[in-house]
Every structure is written in C-alpha cells, then in structure tokens.
Protein backbone atom coordinates (compact mmCIF):
# COMPACT_ATOMS: atom_id res chain seq x y z
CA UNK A 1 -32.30 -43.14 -0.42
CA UNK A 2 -34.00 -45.42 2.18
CA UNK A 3 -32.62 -45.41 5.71
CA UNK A 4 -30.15 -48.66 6.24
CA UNK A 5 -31.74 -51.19 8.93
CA UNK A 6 -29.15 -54.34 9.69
CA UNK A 7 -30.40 -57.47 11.62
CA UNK A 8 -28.48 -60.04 12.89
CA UNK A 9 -29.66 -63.59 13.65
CA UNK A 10 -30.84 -66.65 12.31
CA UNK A 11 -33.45 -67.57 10.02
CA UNK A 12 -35.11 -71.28 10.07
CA UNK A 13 -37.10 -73.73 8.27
CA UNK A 14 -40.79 -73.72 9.69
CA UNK A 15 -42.96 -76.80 9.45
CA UNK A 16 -46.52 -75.90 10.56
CA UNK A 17 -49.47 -78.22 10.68
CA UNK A 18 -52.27 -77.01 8.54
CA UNK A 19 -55.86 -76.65 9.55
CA UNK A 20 -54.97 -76.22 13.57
CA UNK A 21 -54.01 -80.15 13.15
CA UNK A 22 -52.53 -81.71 15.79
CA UNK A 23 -48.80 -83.11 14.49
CA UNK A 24 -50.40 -86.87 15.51
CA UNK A 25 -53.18 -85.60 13.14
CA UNK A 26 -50.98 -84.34 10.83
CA UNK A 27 -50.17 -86.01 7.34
CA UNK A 28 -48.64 -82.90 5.79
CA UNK A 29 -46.56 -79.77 6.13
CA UNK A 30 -46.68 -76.11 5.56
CA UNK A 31 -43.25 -74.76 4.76
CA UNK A 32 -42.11 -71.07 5.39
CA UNK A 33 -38.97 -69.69 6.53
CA UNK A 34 -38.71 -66.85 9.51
CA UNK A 35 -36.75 -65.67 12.77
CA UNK A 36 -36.86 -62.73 14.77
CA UNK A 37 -34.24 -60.53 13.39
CA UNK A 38 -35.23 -61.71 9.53
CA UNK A 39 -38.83 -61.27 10.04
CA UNK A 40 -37.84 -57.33 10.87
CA UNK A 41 -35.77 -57.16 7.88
CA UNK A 42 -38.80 -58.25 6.24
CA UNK A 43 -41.06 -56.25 7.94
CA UNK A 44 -39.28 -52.80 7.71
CA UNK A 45 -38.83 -53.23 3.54
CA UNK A 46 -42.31 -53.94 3.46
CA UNK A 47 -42.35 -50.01 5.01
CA UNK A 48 -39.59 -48.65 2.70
CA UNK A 49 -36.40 -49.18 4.41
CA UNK A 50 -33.36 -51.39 3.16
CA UNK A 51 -33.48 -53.80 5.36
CA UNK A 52 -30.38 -56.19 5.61
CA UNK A 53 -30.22 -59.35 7.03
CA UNK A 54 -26.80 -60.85 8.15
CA UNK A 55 -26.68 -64.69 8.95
CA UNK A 56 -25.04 -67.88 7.87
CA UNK A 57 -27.14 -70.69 6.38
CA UNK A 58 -25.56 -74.15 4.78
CA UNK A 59 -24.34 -73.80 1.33
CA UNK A 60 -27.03 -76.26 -0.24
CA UNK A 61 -30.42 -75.70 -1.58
CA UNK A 62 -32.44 -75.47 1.80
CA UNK A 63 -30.25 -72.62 2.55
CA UNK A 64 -30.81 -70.89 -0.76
CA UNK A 65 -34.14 -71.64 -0.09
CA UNK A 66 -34.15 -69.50 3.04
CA UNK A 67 -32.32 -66.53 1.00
CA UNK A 68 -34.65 -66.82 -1.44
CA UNK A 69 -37.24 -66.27 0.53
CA UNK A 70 -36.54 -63.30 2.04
CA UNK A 71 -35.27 -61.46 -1.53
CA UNK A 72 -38.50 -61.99 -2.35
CA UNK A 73 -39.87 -59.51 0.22
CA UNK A 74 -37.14 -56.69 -0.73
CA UNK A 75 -34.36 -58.02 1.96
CA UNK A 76 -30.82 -57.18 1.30
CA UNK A 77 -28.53 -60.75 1.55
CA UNK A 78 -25.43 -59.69 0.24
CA UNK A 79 -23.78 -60.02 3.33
CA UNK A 80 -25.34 -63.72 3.68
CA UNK A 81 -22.81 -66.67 4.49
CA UNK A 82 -22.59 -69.67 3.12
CA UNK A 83 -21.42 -72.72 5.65
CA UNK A 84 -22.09 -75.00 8.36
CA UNK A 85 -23.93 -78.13 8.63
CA UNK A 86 -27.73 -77.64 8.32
CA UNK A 87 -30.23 -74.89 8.56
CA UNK A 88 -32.28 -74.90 11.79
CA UNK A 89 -36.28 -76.37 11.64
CA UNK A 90 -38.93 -76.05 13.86
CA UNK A 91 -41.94 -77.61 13.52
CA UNK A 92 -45.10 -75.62 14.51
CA UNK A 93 -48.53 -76.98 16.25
CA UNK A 94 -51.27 -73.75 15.88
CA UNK A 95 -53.79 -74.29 19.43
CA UNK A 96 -57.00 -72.82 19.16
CA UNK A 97 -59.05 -71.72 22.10
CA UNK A 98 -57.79 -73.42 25.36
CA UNK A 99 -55.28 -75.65 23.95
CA UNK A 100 -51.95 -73.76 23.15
CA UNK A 101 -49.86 -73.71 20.43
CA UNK A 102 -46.67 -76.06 20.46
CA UNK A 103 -43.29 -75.81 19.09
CA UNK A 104 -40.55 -78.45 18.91
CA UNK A 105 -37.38 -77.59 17.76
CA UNK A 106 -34.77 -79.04 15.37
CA UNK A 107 -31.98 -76.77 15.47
CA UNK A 108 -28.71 -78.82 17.11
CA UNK A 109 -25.58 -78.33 14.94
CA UNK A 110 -27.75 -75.61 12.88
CA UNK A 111 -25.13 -73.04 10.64
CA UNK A 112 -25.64 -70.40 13.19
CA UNK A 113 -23.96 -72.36 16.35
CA UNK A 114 -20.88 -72.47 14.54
CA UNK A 115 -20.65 -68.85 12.71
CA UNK A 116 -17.28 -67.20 13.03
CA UNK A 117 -17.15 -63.70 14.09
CA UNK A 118 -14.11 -63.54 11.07
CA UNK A 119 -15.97 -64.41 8.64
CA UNK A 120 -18.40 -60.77 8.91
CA UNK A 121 -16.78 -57.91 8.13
CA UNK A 122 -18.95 -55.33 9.94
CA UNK A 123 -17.29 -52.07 8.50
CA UNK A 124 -18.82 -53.11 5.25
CA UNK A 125 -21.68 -54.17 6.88
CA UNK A 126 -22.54 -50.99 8.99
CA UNK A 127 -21.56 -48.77 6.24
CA UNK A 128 -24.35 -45.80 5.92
CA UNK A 129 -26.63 -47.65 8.80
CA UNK A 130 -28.92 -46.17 10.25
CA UNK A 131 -30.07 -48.72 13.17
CA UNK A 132 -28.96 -52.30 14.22
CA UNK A 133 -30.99 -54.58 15.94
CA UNK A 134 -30.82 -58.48 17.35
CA UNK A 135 -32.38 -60.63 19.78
CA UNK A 136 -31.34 -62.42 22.43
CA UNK A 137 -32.17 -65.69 20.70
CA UNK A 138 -29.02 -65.54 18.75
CA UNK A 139 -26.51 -65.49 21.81
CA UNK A 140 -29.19 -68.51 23.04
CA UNK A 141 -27.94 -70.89 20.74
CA UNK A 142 -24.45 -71.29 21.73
CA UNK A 143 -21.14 -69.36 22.41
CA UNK A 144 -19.95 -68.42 19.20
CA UNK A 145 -23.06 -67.21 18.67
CA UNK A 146 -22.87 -64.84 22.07
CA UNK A 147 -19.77 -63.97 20.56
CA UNK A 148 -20.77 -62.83 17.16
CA UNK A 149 -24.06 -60.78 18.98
CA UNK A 150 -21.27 -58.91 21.21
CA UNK A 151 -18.95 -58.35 18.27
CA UNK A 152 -22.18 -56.95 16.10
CA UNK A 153 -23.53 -54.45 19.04
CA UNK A 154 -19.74 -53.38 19.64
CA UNK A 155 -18.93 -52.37 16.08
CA UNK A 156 -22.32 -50.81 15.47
CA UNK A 157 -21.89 -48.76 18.88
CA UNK A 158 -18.10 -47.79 17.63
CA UNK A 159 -19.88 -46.36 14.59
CA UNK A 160 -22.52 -44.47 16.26
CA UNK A 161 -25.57 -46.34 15.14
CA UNK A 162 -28.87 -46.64 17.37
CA UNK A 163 -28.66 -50.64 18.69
CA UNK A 164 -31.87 -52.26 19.94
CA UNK A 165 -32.24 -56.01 21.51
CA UNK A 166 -35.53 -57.44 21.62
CA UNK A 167 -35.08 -60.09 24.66
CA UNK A 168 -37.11 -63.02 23.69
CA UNK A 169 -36.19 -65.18 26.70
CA UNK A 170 -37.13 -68.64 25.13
CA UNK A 171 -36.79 -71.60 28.06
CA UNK A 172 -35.99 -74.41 25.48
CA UNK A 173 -32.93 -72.82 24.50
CA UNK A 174 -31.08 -71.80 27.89
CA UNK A 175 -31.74 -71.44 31.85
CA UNK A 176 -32.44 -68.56 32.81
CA UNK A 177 -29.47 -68.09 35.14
CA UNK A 178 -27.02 -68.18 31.48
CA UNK A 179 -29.61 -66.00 29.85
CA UNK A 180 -29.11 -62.79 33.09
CA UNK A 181 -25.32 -63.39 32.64
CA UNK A 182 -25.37 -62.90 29.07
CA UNK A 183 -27.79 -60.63 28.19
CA UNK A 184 -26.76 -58.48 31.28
CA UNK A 185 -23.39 -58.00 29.31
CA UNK A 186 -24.63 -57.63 26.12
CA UNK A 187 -27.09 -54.85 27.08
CA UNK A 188 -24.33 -52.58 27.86
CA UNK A 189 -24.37 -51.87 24.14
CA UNK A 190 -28.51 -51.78 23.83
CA UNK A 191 -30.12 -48.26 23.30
CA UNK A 192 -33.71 -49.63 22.77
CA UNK A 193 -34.62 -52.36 25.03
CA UNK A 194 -38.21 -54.07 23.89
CA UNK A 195 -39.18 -57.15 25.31
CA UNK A 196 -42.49 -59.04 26.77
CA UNK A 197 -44.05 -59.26 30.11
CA UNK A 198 -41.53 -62.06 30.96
CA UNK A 199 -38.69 -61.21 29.67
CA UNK A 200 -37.47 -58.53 31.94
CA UNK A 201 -37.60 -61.04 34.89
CA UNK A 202 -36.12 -63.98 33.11
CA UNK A 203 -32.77 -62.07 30.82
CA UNK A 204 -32.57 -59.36 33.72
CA UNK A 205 -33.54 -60.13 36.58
CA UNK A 206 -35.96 -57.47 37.05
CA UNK A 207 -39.77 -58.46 38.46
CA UNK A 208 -42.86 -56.74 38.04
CA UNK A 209 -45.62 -56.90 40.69
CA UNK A 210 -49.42 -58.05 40.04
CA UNK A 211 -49.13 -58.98 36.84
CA UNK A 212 -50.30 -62.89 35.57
CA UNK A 213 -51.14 -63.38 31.98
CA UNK A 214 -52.13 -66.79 32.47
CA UNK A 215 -55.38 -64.70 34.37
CA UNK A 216 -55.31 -61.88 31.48
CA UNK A 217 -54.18 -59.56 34.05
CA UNK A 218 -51.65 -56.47 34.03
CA UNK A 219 -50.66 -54.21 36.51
CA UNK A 220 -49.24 -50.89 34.50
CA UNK A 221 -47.69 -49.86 37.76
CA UNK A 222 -45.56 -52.94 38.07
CA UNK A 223 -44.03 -52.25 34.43
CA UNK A 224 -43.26 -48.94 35.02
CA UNK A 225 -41.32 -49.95 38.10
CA UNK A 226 -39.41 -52.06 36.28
CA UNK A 227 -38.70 -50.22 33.91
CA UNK A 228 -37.04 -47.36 35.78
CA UNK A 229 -34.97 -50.36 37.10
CA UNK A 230 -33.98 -51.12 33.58
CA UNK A 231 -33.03 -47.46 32.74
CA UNK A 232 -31.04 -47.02 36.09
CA UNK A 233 -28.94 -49.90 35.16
CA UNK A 234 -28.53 -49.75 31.78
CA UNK A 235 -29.25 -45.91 30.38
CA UNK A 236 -31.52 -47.50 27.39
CA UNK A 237 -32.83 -44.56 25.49
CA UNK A 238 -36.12 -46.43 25.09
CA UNK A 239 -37.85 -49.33 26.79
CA UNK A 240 -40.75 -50.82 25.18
CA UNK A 241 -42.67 -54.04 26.23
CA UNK A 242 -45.80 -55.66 24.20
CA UNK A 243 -48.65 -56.46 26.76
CA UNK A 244 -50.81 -59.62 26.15
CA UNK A 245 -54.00 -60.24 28.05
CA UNK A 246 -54.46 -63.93 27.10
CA UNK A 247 -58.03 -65.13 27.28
CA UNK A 248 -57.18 -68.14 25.36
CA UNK A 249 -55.54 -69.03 22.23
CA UNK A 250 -57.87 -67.52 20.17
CA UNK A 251 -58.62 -64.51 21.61
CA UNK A 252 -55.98 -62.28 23.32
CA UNK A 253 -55.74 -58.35 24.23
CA UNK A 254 -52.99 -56.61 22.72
CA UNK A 255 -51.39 -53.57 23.74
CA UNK A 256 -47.57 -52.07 24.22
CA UNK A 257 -46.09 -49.74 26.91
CA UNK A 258 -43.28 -47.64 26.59
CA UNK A 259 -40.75 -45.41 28.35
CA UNK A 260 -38.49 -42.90 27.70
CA UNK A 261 -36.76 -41.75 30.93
CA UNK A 262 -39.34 -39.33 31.33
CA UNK A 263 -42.66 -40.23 30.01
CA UNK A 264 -44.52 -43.39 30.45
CA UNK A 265 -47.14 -44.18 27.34
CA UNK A 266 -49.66 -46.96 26.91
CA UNK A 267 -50.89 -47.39 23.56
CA UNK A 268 -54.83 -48.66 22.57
CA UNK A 269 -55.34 -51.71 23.38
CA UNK A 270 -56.92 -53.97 20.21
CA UNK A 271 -58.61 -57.32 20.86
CA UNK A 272 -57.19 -59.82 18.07
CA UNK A 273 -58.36 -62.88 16.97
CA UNK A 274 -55.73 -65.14 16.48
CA UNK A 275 -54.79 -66.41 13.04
CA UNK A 276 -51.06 -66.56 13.76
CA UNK A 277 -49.38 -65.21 16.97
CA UNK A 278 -45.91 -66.01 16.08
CA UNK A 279 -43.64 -63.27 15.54
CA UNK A 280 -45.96 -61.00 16.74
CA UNK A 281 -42.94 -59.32 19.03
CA UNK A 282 -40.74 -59.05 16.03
CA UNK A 283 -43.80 -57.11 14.05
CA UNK A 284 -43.86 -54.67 17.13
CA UNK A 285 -40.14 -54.31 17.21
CA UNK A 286 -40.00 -53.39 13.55
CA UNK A 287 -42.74 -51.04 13.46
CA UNK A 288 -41.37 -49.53 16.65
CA UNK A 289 -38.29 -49.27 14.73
CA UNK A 290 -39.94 -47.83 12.18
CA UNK A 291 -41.21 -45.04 13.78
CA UNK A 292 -38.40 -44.15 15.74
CA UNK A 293 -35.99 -44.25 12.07
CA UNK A 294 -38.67 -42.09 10.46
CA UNK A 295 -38.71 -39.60 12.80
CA UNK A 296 -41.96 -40.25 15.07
CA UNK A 297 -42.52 -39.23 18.62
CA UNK A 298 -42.05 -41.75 20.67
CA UNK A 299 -45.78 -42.09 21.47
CA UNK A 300 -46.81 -42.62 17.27
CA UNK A 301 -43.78 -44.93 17.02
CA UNK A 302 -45.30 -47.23 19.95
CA UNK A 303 -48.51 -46.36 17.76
CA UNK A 304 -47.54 -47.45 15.12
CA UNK A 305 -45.50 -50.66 16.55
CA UNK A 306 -48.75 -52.33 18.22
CA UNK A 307 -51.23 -51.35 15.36
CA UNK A 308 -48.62 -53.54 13.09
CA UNK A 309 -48.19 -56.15 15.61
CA UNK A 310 -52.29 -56.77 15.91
CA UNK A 311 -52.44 -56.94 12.18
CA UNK A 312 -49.51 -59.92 12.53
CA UNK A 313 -51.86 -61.83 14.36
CA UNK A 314 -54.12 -62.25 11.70
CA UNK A 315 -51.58 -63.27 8.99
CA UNK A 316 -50.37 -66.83 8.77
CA UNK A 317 -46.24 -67.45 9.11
CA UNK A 318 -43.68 -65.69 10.59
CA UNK A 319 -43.63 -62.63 8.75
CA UNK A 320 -45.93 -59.76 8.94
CA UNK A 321 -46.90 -59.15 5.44
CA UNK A 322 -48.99 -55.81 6.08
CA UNK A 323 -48.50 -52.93 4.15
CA UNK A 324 -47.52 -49.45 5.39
CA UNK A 325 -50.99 -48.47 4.25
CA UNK A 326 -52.74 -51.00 6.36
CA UNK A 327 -50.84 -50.12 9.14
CA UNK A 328 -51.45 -46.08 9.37
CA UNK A 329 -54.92 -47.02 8.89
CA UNK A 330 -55.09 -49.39 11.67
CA UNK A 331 -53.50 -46.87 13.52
CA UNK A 332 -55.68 -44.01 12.72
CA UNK A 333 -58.93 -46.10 13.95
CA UNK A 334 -60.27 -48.19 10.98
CA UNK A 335 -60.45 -51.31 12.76
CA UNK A 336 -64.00 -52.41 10.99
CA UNK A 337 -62.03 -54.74 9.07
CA UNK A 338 -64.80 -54.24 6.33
CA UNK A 339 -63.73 -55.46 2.52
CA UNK A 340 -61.67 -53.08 0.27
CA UNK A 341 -63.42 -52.73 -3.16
C-alpha cells in the first residue's frame, strides 16, 4: 500500500496570459487550478504515494472544478469541504528575459478565510499517515486560517507523523512583522523546515550574509549560518532551502542546500530555461518529501528534490507533471534533453 501524504491549504483558480502577453495585451485566458500544498499532493501521486489534499472550496461548479482537477492527477479529496463564498483567483503575467513575471490576486472573502477548524476531523484524516505538510501561505490569509494550520500540525504531531512547512513568505498577503509572530509559533510543530533564500529572514527573522539574487549571487556560508540558527531554535530534523541564481527571467541557476544537524549538502546546480517558474518550491518540497518517505539519504532526497524542481520549470501551470522516471533520470545525469523515440 502507498505511503499516506496529507496537505493542507488552498487551491485557486489561475488565469494566465498566453504567449508571455502582457494582461493589457491580453484578449484571453488560460485556466488551471494549483496552490502550494495541492500542487504536492499532485506531485507526490504522480511518484506513487496517496496523496490527500484537505481544503474547503465553494459548493458550486468552480469549486468542483478545482476537485476535479486534481482527481484527475490521482489526488485523494474525500476529505474536501464544501462552503464559503468563492474560490480564490489569481491572474498570472509570464516575463521573459528582464521583465518579470506579475501576479495580481483575487482572493478576498475566498472559502479558505472562513474554514472552521470543526468542520475537519483530523483523526480520520491522519489515519495511517505517513507525513503532513503545509505552507505558510495558508495561516497568510487570515486568522481562522492560522488557526486551522495550528490545529493540523498539532494533531499530526499528537499522532507521531513527520510535519514539514515550506515558508513561502509572500509580501502581498501579510507584513512581515505578522508573518515572524506566526510562523515563529507554528514552527514549534515543524520537523522539516524548507524554504527560499528569503524566507528565513522574512517568517523568522533569521539573515544570511552576502547573498543578493537580484546580482545572481550566493554565499553558501551565509546559509549554513542560518541555518544552525534555525536548528538551535527550533530542533527541525531537516532544513532545506532552494537556491536561485537569477540572471533574468528566462534564465536562472537552480540548486538546493540542505542540513541535517550534522551535515551540510549542496546539490548540482542545473541551469533552466524558464517555461514556468511557478511552483517550482512546491516541486522541490514534494520530491524532497519524496525521498525522505521512501527511505533516501538525506543527500539523494535533496537529489532528487532539485532534479524535480528544474524539470518544473519547463512545464507550464502550477503543477509539476514529471514522471518518477523523468526525474531519476534527471537525477542520474541525462540532462541532454534529447527526444525519446
């Protein structure tokens, strides 16, 4: 039987201009769904795990549309919710060289803001679980959404499963001051920590040195500082942190460093062209997670994670749609990227 993965968060409408348009240029849409936490349910059945994703979405046919969606891909929704007002949009600009990508959200009064902690019943949902993971854009979107992230990490720690928080600052959503106040609390009940080269500063509080990626420049050193900081403070059991070298839009350097309390361990770095950088962090995450469930070293795990990640950034939508094939390959070297006959 495949190892149980549940995800908490929410999933969202995505409106993306087609053809790198501009949205002035734009006369059309392209319509997916995604979020962090359902893009690594996604991610880890496309791998061979059960992954479950727990959320609320509206009970109308945008919402079904959203469930839908991710069935198709393998993910468990029993434990979906129906309610609220609306499901949350965001509407997606794709930059391309030197001009960035842009995203404008939709997402006031979305089902999520309002979710009631009674209304999941997380012994049923943790039952046979093997791992339970969130971000901290959940507890970003409101209080009863803070409060149904604590509730989840708290009754998956009671039951003795692995927890893991990917911290996804994201500056439209809160200051930074709310995000150290809550995340510091909520990462009491966090064994695997990932997060970007920002996040640590902005949901901790915790600074590396000599590091600007608006330059395409990292400083190892700094990280590693850091994250003895984190483990101090918090005991994670893992830290892991994607590293992007960001020559433009286009073209970016892609790596991931991780810790373990002991060992520090920088994975190969791949140079990407960009297709599609969102959710890039989630593909890491779940093929960190991956690893880690399957029983990798933490070293293949990380391995494994950025290899998957790269291969994100070449796939249009949220979702990582690579295979577990495609991956180990990746991972193994075959980066020629030479036509399968």
């Amino acid at each position: 039987m495949a190892k149980k993965v549940v995800t908490l968060g929410e999933i969202m409408l995505r409106l993306s201009t087609p053809d790198y348009k501009r949205f002035v240029q734009a006369d059309s849409f392209d319509v997916t769904y995604g979020g962090g936490e359902a893009n690594v349910a996604v991610a880890l059945c496309n791998y061979g795990l059960q992954g479950v994703f727990v959320s609320i979405v509206p009970e109308n046919a945008i919402g079904q549309s959203a469930i839908n969606h991710l069935r198709r891909f393998g993910v468990d929704t029993q434990f979906m919710v129906r309610g609220g007002k609306r499901l949350g949009i965001y509407f997606l600009e794709t930059g391309a060289s030197m001009r960035p990508s842009q995203v404008i959200y939709d997402r006031a009064d979305a089902a999520i803001v309002e979710a009631d902690v009674i209304d999941f019943d997380f012994d049923k949902i943790f039952e046979n679980t093997s791992w339970f993971h969130t971000t901290g854009i959940t507890p970003a979107l409101g209080d009863k959404a803070t409060v149904l992230t604590e509730a989840a990490l708290k009754a998956a720690r009671a039951k003795g499963i692995t927890t893991s928080i990917d911290l996804n600052y994201r500056k439209k959503l809160w200051s930074r001051e709310k995000a150290k106040e809550v995340m510091t609390r909520l990462c009491r009940y966090v064994d695997v920590c990932i997060g970007n080269e920002d996040d640590a500063e902005t949901t901790l509080g915790f600074k590396g040195k000599g590091t600007d990626v608006t330059k395409g420049q990292l400083n190892l050193d700094s990280y590693k500082d850091v994250f003895q900081q984190m483990k101090e403070k918090f005991g994670f059991k893992y830290i892991a942190s994607t590293l992007r070298e960001s020559y433009s839009a286009s073209d970016n350097g892609w790596s991931a460093l991780v810790y373990d309390g002991n060992e520090f361990y920088h994975t190969k770095k791949y140079e990407v062209r960009i297709i599609d950088r969102v959710g890039s962090g989630d593909s890491f995450a779940s093929g960190f997670i991956y690893g880690l469930v399957s029983g990798m070293e933490m070293k293949d795990a990380a391995e494994f994670g950025v290899a998957a990640s790269a291969l994100k950034h070449t796939i249009p939508g949220d979702i990582n749609h690579a295979t577990l094939n495609d991956v180990k390959n990746l991972a193994k070297g075959d980066a020629s990227g030479r036509v399968q006959r």
